[in-house]
C-alpha atoms as a PDB file:
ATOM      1  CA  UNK A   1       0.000   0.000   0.000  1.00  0.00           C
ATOM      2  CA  UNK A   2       1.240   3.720  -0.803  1.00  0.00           C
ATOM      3  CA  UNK A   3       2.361   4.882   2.530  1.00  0.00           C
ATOM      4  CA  UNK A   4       0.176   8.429   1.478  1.00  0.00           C
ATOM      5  CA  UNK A   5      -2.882   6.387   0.984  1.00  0.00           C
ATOM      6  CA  UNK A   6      -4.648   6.151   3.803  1.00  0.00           C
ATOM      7  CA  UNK A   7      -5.689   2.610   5.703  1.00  0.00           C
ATOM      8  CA  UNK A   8      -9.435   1.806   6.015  1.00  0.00           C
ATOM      9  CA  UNK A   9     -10.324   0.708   9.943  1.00  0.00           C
ATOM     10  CA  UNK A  10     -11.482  -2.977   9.926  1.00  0.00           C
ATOM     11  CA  UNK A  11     -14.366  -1.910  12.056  1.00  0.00           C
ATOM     12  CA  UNK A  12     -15.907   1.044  10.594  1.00  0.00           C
ATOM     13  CA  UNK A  13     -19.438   0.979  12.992  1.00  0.00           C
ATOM     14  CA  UNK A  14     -17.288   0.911  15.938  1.00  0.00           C
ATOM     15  CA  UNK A  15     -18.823   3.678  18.622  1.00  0.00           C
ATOM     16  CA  UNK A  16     -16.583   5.832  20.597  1.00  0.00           C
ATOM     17  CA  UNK A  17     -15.745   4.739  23.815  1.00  0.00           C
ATOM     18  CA  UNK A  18     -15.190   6.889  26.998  1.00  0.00           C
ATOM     19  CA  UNK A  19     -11.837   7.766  28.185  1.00  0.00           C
ATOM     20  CA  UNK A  20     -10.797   9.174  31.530  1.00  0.00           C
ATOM     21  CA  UNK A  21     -10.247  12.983  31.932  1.00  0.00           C
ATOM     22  CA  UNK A  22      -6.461  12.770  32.307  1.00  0.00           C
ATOM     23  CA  UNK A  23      -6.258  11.299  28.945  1.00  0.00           C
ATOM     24  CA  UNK A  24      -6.548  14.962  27.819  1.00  0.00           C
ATOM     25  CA  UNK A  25      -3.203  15.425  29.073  1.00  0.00           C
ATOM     26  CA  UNK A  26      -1.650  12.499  27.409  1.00  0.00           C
ATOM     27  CA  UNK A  27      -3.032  13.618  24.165  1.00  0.00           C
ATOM     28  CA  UNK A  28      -0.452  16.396  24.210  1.00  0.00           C
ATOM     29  CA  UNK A  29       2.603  14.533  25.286  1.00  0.00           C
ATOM     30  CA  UNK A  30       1.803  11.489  22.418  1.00  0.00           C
ATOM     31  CA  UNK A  31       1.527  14.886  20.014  1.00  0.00           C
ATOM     32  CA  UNK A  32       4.717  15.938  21.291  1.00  0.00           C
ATOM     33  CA  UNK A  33       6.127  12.702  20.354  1.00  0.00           C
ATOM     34  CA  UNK A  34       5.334  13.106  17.181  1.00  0.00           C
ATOM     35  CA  UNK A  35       6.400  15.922  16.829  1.00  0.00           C
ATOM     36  CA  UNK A  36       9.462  15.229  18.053  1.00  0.00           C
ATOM     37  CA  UNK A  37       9.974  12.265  15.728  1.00  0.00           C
ATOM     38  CA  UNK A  38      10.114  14.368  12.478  1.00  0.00           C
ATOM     39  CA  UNK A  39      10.368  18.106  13.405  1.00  0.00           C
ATOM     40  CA  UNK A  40      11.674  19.254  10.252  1.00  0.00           C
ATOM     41  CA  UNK A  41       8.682  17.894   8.254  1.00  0.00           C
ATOM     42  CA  UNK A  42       6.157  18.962  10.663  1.00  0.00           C
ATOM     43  CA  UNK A  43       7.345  22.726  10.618  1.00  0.00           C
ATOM     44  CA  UNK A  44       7.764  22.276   6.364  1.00  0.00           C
ATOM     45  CA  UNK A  45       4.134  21.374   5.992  1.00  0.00           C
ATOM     46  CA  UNK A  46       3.065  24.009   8.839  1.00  0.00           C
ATOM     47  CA  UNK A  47       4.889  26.983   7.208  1.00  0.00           C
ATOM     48  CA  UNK A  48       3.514  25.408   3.535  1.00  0.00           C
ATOM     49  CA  UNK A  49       0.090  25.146   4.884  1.00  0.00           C
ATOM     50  CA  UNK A  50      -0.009  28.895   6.413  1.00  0.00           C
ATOM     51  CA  UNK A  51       1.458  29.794   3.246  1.00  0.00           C
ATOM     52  CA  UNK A  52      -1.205  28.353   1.115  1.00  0.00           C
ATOM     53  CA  UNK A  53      -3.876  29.320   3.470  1.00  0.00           C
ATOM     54  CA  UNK A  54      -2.762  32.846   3.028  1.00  0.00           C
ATOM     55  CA  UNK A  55      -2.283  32.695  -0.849  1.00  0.00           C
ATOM     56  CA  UNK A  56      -6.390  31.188  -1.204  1.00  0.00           C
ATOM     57  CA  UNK A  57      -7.510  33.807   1.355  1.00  0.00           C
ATOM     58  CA  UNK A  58      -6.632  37.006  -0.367  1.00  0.00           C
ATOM     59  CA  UNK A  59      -8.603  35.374  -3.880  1.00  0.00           C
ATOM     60  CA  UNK A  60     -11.424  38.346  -4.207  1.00  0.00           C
ATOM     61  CA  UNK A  61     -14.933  36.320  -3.587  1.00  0.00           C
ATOM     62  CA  UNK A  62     -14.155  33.206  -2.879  1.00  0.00           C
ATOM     63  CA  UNK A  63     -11.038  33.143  -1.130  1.00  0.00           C
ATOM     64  CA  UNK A  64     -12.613  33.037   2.717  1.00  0.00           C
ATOM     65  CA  UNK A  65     -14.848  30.406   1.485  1.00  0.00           C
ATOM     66  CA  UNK A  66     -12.157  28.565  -0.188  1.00  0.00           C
ATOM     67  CA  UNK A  67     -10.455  27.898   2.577  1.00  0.00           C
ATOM     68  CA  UNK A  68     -12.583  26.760   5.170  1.00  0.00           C
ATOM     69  CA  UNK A  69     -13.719  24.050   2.303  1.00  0.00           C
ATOM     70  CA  UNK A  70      -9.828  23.274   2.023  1.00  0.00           C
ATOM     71  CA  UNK A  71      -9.406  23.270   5.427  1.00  0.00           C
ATOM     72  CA  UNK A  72     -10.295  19.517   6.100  1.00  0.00           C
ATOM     73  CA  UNK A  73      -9.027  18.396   3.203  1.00  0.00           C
ATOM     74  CA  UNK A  74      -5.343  18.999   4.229  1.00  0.00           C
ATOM     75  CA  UNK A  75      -6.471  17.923   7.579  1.00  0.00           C
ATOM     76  CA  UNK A  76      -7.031  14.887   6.096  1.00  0.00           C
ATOM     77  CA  UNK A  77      -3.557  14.544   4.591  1.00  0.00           C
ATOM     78  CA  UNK A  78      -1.757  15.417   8.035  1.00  0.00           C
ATOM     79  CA  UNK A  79      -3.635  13.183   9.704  1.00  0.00           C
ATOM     80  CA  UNK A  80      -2.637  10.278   7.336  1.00  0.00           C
ATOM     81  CA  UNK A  81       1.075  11.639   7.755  1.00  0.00           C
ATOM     82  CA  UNK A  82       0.539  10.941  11.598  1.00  0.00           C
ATOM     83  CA  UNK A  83      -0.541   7.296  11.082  1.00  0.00           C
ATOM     84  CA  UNK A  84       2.527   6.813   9.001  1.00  0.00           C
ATOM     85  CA  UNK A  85       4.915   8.182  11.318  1.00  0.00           C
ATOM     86  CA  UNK A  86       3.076   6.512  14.386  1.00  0.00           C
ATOM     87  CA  UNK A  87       4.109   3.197  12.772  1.00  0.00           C
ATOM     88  CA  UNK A  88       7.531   3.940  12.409  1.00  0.00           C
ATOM     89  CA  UNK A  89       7.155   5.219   8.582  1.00  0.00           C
ATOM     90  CA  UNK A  90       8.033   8.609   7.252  1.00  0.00           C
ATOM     91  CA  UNK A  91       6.504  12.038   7.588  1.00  0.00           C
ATOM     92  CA  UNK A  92       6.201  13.766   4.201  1.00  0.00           C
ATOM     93  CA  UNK A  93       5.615  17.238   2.956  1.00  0.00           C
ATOM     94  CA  UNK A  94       3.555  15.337   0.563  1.00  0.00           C
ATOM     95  CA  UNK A  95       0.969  14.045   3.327  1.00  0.00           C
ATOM     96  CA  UNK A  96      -0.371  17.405   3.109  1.00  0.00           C
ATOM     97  CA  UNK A  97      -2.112  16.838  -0.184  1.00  0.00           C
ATOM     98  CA  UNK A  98      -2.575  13.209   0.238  1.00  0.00           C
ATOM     99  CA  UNK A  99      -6.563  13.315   0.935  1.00  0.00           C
ATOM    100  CA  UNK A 100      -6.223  15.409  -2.870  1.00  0.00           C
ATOM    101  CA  UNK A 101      -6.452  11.912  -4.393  1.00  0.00           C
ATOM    102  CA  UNK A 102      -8.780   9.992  -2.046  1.00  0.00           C
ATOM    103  CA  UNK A 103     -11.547  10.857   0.006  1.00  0.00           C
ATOM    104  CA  UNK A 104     -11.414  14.541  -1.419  1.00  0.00           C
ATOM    105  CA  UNK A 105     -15.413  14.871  -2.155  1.00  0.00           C
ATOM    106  CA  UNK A 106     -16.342  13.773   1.141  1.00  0.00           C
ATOM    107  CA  UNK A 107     -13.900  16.117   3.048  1.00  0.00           C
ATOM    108  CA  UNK A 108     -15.183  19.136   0.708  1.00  0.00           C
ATOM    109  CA  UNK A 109     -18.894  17.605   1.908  1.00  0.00           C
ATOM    110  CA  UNK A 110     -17.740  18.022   6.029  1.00  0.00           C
ATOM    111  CA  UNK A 111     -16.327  21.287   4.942  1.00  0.00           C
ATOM    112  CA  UNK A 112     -19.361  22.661   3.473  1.00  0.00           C
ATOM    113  CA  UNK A 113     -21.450  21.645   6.357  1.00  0.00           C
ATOM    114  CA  UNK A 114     -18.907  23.460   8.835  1.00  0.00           C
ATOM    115  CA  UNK A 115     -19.286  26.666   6.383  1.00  0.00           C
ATOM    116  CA  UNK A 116     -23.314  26.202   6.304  1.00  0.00           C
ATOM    117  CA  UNK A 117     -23.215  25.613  10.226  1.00  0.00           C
ATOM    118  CA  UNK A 118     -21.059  29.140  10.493  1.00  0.00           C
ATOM    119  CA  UNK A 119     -22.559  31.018   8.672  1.00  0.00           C
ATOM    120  CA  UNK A 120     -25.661  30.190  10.378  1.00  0.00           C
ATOM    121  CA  UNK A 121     -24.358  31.151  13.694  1.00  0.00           C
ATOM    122  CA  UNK A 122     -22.475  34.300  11.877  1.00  0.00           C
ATOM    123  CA  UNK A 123     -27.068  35.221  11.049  1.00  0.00           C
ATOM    124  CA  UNK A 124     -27.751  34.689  14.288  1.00  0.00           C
ATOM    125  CA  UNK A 125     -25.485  36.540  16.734  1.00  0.00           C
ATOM    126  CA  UNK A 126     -26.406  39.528  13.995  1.00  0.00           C
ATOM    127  CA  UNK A 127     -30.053  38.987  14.829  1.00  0.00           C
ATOM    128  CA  UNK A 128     -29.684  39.143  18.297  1.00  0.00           C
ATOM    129  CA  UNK A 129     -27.267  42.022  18.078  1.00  0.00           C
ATOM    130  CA  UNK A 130     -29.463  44.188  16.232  1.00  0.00           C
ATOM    131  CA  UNK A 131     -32.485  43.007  18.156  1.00  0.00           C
ATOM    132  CA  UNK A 132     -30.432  44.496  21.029  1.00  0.00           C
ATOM    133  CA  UNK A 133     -29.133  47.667  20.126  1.00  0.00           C
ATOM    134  CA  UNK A 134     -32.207  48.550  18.269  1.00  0.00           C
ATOM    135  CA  UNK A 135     -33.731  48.199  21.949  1.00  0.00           C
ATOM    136  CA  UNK A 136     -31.257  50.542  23.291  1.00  0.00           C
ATOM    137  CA  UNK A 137     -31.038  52.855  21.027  1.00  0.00           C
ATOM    138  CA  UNK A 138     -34.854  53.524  21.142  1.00  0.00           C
ATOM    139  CA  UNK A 139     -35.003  54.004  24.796  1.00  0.00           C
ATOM    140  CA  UNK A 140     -31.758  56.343  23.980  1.00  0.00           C
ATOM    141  CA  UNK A 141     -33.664  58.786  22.190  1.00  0.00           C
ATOM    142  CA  UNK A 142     -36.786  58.718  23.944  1.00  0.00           C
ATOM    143  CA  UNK A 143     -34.660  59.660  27.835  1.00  0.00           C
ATOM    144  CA  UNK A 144     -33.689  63.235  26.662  1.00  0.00           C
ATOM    145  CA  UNK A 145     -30.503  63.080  28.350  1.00  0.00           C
ATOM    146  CA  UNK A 146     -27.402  62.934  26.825  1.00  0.00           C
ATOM    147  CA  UNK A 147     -25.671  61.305  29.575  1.00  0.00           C
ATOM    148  CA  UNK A 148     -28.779  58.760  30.499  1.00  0.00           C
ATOM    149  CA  UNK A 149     -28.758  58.387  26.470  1.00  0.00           C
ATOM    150  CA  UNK A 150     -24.982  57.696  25.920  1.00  0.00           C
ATOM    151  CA  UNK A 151     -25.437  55.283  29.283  1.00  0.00           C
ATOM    152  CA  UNK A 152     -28.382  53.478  27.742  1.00  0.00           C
ATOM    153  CA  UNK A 153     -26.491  52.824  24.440  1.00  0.00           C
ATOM    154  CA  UNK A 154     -23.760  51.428  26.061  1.00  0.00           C
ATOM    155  CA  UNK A 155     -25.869  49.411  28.479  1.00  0.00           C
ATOM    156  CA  UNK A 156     -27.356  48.017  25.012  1.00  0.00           C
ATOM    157  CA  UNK A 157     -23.987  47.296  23.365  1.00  0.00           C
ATOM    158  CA  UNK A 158     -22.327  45.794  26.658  1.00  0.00           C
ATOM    159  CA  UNK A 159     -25.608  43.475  26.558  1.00  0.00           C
ATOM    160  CA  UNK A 160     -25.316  42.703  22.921  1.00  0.00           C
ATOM    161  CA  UNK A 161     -22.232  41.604  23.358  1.00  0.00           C
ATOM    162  CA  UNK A 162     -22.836  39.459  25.991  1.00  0.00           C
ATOM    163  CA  UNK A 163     -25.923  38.136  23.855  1.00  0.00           C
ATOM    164  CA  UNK A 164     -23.265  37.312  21.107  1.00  0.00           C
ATOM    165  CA  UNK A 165     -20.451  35.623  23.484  1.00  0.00           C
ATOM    166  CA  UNK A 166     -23.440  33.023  24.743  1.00  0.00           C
ATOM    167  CA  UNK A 167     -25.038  32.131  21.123  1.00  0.00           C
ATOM    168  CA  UNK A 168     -21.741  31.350  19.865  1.00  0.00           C
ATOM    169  CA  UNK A 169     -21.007  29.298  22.751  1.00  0.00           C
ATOM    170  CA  UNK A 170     -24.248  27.822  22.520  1.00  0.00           C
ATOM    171  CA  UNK A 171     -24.109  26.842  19.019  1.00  0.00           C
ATOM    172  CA  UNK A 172     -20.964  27.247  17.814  1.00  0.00           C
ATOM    173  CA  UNK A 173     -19.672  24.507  20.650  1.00  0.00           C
ATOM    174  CA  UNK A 174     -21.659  22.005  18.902  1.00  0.00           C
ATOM    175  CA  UNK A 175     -20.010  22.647  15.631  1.00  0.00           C
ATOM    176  CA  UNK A 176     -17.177  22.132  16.536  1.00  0.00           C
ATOM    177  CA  UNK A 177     -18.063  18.933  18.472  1.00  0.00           C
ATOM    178  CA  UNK A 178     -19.559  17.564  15.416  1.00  0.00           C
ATOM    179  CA  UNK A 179     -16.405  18.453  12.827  1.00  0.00           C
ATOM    180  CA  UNK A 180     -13.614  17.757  15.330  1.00  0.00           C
ATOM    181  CA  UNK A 181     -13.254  13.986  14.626  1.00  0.00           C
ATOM    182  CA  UNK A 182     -14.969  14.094  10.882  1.00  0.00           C
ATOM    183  CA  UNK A 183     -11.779  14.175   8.967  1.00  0.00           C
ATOM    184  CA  UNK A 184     -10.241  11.416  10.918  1.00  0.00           C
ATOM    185  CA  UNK A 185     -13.294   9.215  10.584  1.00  0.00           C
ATOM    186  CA  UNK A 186     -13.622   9.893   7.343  1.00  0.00           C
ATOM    187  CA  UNK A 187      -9.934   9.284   5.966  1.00  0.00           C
ATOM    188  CA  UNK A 188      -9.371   6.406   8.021  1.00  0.00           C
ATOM    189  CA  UNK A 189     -13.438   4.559   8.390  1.00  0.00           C
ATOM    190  CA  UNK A 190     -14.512   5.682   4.882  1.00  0.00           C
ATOM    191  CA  UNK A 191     -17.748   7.484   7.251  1.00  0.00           C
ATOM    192  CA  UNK A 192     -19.967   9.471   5.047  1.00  0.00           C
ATOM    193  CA  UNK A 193     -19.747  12.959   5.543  1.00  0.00           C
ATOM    194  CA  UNK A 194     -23.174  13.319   7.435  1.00  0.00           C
ATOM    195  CA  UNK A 195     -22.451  10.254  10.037  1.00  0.00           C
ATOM    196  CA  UNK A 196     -18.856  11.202  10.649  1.00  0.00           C
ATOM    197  CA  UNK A 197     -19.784  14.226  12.099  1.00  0.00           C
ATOM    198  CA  UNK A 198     -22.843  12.717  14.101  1.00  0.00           C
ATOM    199  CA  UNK A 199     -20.019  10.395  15.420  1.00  0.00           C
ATOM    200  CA  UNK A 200     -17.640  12.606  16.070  1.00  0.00           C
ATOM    201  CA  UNK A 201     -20.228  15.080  18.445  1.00  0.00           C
ATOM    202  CA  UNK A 202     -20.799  11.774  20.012  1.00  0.00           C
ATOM    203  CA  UNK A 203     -17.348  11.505  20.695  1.00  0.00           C
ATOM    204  CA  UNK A 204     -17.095  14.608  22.287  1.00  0.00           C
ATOM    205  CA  UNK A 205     -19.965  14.047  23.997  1.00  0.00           C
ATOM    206  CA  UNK A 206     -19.206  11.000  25.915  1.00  0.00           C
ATOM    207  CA  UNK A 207     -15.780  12.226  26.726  1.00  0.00           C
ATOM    208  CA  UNK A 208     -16.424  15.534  27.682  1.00  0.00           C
ATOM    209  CA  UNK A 209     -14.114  15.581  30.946  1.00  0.00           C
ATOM    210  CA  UNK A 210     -11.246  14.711  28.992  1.00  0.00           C
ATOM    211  CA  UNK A 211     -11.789  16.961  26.247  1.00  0.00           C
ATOM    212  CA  UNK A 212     -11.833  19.925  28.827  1.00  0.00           C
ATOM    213  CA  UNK A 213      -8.811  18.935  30.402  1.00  0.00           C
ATOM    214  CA  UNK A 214      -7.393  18.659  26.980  1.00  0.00           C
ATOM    215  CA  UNK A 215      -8.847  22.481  26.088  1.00  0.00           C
ATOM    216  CA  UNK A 216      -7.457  23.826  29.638  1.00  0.00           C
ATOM    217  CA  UNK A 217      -3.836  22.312  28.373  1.00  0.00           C
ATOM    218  CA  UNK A 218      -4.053  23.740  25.022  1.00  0.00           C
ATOM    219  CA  UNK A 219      -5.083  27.674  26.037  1.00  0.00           C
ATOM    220  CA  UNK A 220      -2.042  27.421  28.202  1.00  0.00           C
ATOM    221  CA  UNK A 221      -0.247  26.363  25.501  1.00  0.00           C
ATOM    222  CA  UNK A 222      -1.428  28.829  22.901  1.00  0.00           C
ATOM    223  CA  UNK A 223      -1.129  31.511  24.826  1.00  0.00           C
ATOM    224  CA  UNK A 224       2.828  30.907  25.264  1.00  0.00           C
ATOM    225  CA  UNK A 225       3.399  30.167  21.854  1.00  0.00           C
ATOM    226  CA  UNK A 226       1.590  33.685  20.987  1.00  0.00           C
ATOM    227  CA  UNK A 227       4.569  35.284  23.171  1.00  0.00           C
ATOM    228  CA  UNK A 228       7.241  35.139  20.923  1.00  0.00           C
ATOM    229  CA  UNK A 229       5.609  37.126  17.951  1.00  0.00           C
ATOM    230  CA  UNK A 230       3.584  33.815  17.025  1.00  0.00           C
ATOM    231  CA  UNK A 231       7.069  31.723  16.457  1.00  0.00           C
ATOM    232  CA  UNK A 232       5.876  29.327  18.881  1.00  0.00           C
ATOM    233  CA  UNK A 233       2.686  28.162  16.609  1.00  0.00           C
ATOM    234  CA  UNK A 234       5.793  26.614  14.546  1.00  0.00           C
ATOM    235  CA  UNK A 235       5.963  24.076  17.524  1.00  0.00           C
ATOM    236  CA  UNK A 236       2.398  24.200  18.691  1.00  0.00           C
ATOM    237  CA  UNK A 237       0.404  23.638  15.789  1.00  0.00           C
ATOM    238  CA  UNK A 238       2.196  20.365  14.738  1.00  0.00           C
ATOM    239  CA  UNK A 239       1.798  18.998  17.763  1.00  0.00           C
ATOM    240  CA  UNK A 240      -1.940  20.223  18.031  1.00  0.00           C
ATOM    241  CA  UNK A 241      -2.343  18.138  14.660  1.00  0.00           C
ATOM    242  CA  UNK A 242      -0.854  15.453  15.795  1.00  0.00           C
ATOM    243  CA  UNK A 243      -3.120  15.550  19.313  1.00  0.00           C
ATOM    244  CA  UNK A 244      -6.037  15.099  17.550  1.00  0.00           C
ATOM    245  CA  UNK A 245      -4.836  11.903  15.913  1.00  0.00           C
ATOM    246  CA  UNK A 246      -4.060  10.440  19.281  1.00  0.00           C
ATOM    247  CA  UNK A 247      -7.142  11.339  20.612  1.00  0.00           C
ATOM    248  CA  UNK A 248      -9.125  10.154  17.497  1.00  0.00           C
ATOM    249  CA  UNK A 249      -7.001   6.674  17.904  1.00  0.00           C
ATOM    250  CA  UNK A 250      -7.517   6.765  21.864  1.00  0.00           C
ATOM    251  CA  UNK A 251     -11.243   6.965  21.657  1.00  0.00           C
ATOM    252  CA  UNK A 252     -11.708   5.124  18.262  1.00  0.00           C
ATOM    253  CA  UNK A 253      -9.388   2.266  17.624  1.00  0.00           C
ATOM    254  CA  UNK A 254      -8.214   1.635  21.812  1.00  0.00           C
ATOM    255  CA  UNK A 255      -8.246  -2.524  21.795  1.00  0.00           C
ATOM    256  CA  UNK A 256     -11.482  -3.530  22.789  1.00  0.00           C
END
């Protein structure tokens, strides 16, 4: 078998199982180790991917959209380049585009649905915004003040605002439940687009104690590597990558 084409799971119905919480930890250490295994390759495909992401951003139109379609697509391909390395193959530039060639619709599919799901939210927290500013900014007119005006309209913002923070929270969390695991399952199951996702909320679901633990550990750890003018995202986001293979093995393929 090609080492960039990725292996199909003997047991594709399997159901995630539940972890303890301090697996979260280990996730990070095991993506260390990867890391660590091939360092050179891992920052190569991190700078190329940036550098990509960049270059399909700045396309007028279509460049924002292009890349959040993209986005699990070369997810895809890293993730295959962490199954190779994991048993004791190589780590190629070239597992970036290695879901290119297989399993490429499907990806686009989970990527469409993440864009759909956004954009959603993206209506939503606009709704509720204008809902509440248009509230404050009527009882702003109608005070006569200036002062109890310019208090009201910031009341109205600060409570917009606040509006906003807890309908992204309350469904944007489930987004990202639902297209954490979906490239993994897909790539390595064969899941449909649709029932990866369903799976991979699941997932999350049933092993929410480790996945906060595993969230605590990684705002830690973004926040240092955003001290050094971003240089430590050269480190970090390989080894995120690489984390969410472990965890997608951990919770998917541990022996039974």
């Amino acid at each position: 078998m090609d080492e960039l084409t990725p292996p199909v799971s003997a047991d594709s119905s399997r159901a995630p199982i539940a972890v303890p919480s301090g697996r979260g930890s280990v996730w990070w250490s095991e993506g260390w180790r990867l890391f660590a295994a091939a360092p050179l390759p891992w920052i190569g495909i991190t700078v190329i991917f940036i550098v990509l992401m960049i270059m399909i951003a700045v396309i007028p139109l279509i460049g924002g959209l292009a890349t959040t379609l993209l986005t699990p697509v070369f997810a895809g391909g890293v993730l295959v380049g962490c199954r190779a390395l994991d048993r004791g193959g190589t780590l190629t530039v070239g597992h970036l585009f290695a879901s290119f060639s297989d399993r490429l619709g499907p990806l686009l599919v989970v990527g469409v649905i993440y864009l759909v799901g956004s954009f959603v939210i993206v209506l939503i927290i606009g709704a509720c915004l204008m809902a509440t500013i248009g509230v404050g900014g009527l009882s702003a007119l109608l005070s006569g003040d200036p002062f109890q005006a310019g208090l009201a309209m910031m009341t109205s913002l600060g409570l917009g605002a606040l509006i906003a923070l807890l309908v992204a929270l309350l469904f944007g969390l489930p987004l990202a439940m639902a297209y954490w695991f979906a490239p993994a399952l897909v790539v390595f199951r064969n899941d449909e687009p649709i029932a990866a996702m369903k799976t991979s909320f699941n997932a999350c679901v049933v092993n929410m104690w480790p996945m906060f633990v595993y969230g605590l550990l990684g705002l830690v750890y973004a926040i240092v590597a955003s001290i050094p003018f971003l240089l430590g995202w050269l480190v970090l986001a390989p080894v995120f990558a690489a984390s969410v293979y472990v965890s997608y093995k951990d919770i998917f393929e541990a022996p039974a």
